[in-house]
Structures are given as C-alpha cells and as structure tokens.
N, C-alpha and C. Protein backbone atom coordinates (compact mmCIF):
# COMPACT_ATOMS: atom_id res chain seq x y z
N UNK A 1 193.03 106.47 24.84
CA UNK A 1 193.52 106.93 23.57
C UNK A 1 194.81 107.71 23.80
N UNK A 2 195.70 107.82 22.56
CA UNK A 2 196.42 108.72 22.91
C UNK A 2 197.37 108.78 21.64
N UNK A 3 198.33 109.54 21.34
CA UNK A 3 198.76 110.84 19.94
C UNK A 3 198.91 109.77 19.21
N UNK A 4 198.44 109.91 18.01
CA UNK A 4 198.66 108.79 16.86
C UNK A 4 197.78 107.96 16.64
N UNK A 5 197.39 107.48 17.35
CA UNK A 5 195.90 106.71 17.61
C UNK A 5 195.05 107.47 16.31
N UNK A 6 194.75 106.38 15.66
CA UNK A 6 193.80 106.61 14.67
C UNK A 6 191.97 106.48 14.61
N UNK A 7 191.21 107.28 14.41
CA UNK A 7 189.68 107.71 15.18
C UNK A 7 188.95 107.56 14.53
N UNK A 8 187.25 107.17 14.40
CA UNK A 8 186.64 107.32 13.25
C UNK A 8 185.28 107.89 14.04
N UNK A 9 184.81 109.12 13.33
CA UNK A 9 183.93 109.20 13.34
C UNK A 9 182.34 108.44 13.40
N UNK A 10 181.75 108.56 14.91
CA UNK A 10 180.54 107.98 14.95
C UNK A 10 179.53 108.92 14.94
N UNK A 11 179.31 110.17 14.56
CA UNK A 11 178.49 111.07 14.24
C UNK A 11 178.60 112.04 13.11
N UNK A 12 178.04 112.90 12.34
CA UNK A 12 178.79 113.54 11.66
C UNK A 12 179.29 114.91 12.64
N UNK A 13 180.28 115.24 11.50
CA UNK A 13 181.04 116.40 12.71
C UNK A 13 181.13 117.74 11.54
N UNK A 14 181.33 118.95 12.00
CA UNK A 14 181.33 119.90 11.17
C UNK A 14 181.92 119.38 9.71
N UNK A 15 180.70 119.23 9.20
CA UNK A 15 180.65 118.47 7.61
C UNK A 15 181.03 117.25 7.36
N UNK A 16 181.80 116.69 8.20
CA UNK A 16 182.18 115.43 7.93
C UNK A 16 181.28 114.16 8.53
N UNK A 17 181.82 113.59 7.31
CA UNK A 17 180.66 112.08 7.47
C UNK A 17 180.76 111.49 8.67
N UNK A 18 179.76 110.73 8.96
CA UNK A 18 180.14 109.33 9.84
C UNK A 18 181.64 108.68 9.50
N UNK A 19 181.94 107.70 9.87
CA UNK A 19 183.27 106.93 9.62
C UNK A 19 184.28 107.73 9.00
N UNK A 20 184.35 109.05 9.15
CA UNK A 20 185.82 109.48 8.26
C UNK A 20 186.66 109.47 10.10
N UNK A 21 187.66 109.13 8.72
CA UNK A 21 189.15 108.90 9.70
C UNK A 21 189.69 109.76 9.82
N UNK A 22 190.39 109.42 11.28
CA UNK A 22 191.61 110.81 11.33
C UNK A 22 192.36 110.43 12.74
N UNK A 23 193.54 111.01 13.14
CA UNK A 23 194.39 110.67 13.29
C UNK A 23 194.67 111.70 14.56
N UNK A 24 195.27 111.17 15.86
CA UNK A 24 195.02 112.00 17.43
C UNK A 24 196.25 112.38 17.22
N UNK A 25 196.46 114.49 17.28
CA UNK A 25 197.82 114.76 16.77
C UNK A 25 198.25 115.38 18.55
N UNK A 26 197.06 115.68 19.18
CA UNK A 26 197.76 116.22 20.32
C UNK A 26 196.54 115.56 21.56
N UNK A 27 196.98 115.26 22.83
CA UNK A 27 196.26 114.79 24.23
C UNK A 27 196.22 115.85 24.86
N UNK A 28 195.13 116.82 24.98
CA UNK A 28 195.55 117.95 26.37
C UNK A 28 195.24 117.45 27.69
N UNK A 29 194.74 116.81 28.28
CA UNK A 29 194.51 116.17 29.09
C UNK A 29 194.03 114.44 29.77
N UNK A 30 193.80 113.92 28.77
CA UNK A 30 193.08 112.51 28.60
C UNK A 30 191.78 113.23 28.57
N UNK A 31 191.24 114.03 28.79
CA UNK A 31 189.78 114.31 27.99
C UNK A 31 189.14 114.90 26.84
N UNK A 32 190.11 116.31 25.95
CA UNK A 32 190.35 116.65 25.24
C UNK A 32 191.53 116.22 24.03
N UNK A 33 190.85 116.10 23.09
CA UNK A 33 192.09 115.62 22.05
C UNK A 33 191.73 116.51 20.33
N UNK A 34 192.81 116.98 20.01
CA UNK A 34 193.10 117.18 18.62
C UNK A 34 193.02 116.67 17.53
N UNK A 35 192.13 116.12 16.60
CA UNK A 35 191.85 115.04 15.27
C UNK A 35 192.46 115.68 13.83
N UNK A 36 193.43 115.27 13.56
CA UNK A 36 193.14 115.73 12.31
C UNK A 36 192.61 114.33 11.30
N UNK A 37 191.62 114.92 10.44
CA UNK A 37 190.46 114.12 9.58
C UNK A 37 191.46 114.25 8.44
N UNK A 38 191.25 112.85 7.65
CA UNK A 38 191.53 112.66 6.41
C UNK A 38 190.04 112.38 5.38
N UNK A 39 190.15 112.72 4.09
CA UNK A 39 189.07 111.66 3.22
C UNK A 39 189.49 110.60 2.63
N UNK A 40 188.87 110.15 1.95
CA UNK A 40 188.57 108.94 0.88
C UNK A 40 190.36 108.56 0.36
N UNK A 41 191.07 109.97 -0.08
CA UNK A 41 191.89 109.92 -0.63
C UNK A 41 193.69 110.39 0.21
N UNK A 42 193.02 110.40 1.26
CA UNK A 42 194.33 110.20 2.19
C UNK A 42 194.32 111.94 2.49
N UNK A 43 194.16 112.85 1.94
CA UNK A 43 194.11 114.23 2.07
C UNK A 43 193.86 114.82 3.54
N UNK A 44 194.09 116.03 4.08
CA UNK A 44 193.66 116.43 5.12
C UNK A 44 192.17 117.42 4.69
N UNK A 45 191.68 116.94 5.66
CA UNK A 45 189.93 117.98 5.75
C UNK A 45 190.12 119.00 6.77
C-alpha cells in the first residue's frame, strides 16, 4: 500500500462500519498508515 491508495474497511473501527472508505494520507513505515474515512456522502468522518 501506499499514500493515496484508497482502503475499505473489513471490521468495524471506532464507529465506523464495515466497508467505509477512506483514503492512505500518510506511510510511516510500510507498517503503520494514516486513513482518513469518508461516508456515504463523500464527507470526512
């Protein structure tokens, strides 16, 4: 994976559903990564 790469949730995650999307804004290492989640309506969560 790596920045930009778009992600979907396969568990829920602090409140968020299964399958919500979101988008890899930072790589700290190739093991850690930064998501920011969108909803339904393109918005940030």
């Amino acid at each position: 994976m790596k920045e930009l790469d778009v992600v979907k949730l396969i568990k829920e995650f602090n409140e968020l559903p299964i399958e919500t999307k979101g988008s890899i804004v930072l790589e700290y290492d190739g093991t850690y990564y930064e998501v920011e989640f969108f909803d339904s309506n393109g918005d940030t969560r």
